[in-house]
C-alpha atoms as a PDB file:
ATOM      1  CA  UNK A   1      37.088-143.771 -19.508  1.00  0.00           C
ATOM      2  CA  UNK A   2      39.640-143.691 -22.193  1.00  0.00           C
ATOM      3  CA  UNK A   3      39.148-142.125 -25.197  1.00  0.00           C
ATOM      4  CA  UNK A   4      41.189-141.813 -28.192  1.00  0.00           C
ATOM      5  CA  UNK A   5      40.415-139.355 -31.750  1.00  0.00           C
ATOM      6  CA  UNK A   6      40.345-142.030 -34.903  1.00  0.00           C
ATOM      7  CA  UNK A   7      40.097-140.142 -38.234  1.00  0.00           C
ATOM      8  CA  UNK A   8      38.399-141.378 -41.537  1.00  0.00           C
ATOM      9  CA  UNK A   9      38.226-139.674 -44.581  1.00  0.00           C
ATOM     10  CA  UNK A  10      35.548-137.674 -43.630  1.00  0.00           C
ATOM     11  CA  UNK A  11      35.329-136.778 -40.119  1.00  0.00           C
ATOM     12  CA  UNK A  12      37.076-137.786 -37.338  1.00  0.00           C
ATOM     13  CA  UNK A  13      35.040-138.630 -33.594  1.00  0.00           C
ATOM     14  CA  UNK A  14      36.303-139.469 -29.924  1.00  0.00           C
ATOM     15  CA  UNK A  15      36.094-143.094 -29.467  1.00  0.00           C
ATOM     16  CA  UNK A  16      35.279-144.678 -25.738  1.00  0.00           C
ATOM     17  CA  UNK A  17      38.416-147.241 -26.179  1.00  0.00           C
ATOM     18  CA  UNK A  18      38.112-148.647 -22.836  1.00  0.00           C
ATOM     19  CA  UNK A  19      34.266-149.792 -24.071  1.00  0.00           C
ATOM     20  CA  UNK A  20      35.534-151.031 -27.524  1.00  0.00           C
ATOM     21  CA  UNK A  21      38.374-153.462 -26.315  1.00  0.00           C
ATOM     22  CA  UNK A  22      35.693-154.612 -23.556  1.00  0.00           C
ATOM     23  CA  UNK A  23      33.616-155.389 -26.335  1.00  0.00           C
ATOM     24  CA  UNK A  24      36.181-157.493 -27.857  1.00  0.00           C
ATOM     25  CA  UNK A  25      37.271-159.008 -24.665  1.00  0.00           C
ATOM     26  CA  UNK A  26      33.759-160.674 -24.907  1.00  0.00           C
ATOM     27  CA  UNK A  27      33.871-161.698 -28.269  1.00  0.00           C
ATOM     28  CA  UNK A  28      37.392-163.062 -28.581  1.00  0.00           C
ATOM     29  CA  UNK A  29      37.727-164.510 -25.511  1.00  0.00           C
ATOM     30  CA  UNK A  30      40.985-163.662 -25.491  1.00  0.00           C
ATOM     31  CA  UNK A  31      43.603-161.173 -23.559  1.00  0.00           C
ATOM     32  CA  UNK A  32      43.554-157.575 -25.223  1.00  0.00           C
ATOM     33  CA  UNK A  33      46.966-155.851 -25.159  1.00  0.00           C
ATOM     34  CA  UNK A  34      47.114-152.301 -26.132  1.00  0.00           C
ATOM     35  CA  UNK A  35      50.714-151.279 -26.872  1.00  0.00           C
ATOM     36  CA  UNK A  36      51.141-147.871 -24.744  1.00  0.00           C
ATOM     37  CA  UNK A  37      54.295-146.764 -26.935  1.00  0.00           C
ATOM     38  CA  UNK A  38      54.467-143.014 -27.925  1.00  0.00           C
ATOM     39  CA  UNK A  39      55.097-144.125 -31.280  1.00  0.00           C
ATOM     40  CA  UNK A  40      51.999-146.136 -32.188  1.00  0.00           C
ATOM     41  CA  UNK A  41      49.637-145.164 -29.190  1.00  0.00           C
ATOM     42  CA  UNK A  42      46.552-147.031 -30.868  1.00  0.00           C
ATOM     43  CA  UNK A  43      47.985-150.524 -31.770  1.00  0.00           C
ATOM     44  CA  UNK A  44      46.116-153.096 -29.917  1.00  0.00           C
ATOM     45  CA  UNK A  45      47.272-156.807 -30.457  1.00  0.00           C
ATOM     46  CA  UNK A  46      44.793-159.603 -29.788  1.00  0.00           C
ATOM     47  CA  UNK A  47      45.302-163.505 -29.438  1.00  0.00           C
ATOM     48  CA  UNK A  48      48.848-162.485 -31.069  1.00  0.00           C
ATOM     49  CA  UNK A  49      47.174-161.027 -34.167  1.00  0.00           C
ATOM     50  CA  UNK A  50      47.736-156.583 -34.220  1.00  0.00           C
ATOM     51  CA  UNK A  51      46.267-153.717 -35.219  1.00  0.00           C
ATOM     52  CA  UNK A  52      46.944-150.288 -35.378  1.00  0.00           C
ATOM     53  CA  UNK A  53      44.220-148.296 -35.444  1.00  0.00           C
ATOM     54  CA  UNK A  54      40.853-148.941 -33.247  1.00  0.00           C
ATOM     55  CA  UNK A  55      38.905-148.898 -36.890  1.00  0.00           C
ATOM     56  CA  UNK A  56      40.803-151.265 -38.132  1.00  0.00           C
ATOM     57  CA  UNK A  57      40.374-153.519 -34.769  1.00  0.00           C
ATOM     58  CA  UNK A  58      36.200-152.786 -35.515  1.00  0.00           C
ATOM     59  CA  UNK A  59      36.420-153.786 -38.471  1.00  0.00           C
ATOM     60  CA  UNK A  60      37.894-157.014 -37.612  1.00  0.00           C
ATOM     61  CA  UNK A  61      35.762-158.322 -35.549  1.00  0.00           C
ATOM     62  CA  UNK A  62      32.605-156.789 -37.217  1.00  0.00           C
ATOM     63  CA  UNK A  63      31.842-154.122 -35.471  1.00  0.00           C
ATOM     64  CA  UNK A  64      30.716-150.974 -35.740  1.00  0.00           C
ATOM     65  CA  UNK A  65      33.060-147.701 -34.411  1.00  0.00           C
ATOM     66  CA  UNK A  66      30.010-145.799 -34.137  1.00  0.00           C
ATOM     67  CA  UNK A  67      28.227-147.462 -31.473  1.00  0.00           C
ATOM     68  CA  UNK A  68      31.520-146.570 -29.584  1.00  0.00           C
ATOM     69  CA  UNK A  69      32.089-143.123 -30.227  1.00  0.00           C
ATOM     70  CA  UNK A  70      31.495-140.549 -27.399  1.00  0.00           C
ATOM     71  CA  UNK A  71      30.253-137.850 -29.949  1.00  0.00           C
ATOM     72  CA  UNK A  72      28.598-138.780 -33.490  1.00  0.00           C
ATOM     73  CA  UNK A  73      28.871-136.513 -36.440  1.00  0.00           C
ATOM     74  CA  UNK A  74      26.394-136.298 -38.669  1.00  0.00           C
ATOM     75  CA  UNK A  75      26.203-140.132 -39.101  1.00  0.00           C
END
């Protein structure tokens, strides 16, 4: 299992990336391609569209990071 740290502006929390992008393999229907470059380790591009952040990739296809964190603070 991958994980990666995301931060927001008020905690941050481990998130199980390999189950997130699964998620959104399901959902799009389409190949997800993370990047794997040392300078932008979480950008993730998806029927040619990219993010940078897992959040932001969430967020995009509506759901939530928390059901895909490894540890929840306080939510």
């Amino acid at each position: 299992m991958k994980s990666a740290k995301e931060f927001s502006e008020t905690a941050h929390r481990d998130v199980d990336v390999d189950a997130l992008l699964a998620a959104i393999n399901e959902i799009s229907e389409s190949e997800v391609r993370r990047a794997d470059s040392e300078e932008d380790p979480h950008r993730v591009s998806v029927d040619g569209r990219t993010w940078h952040t897992y959040t932001e990739l969430a967020e995009a296809f509506e759901l939530d990071i928390h059901d895909f964190s490894v540890s929840e603070v306080n939510r």
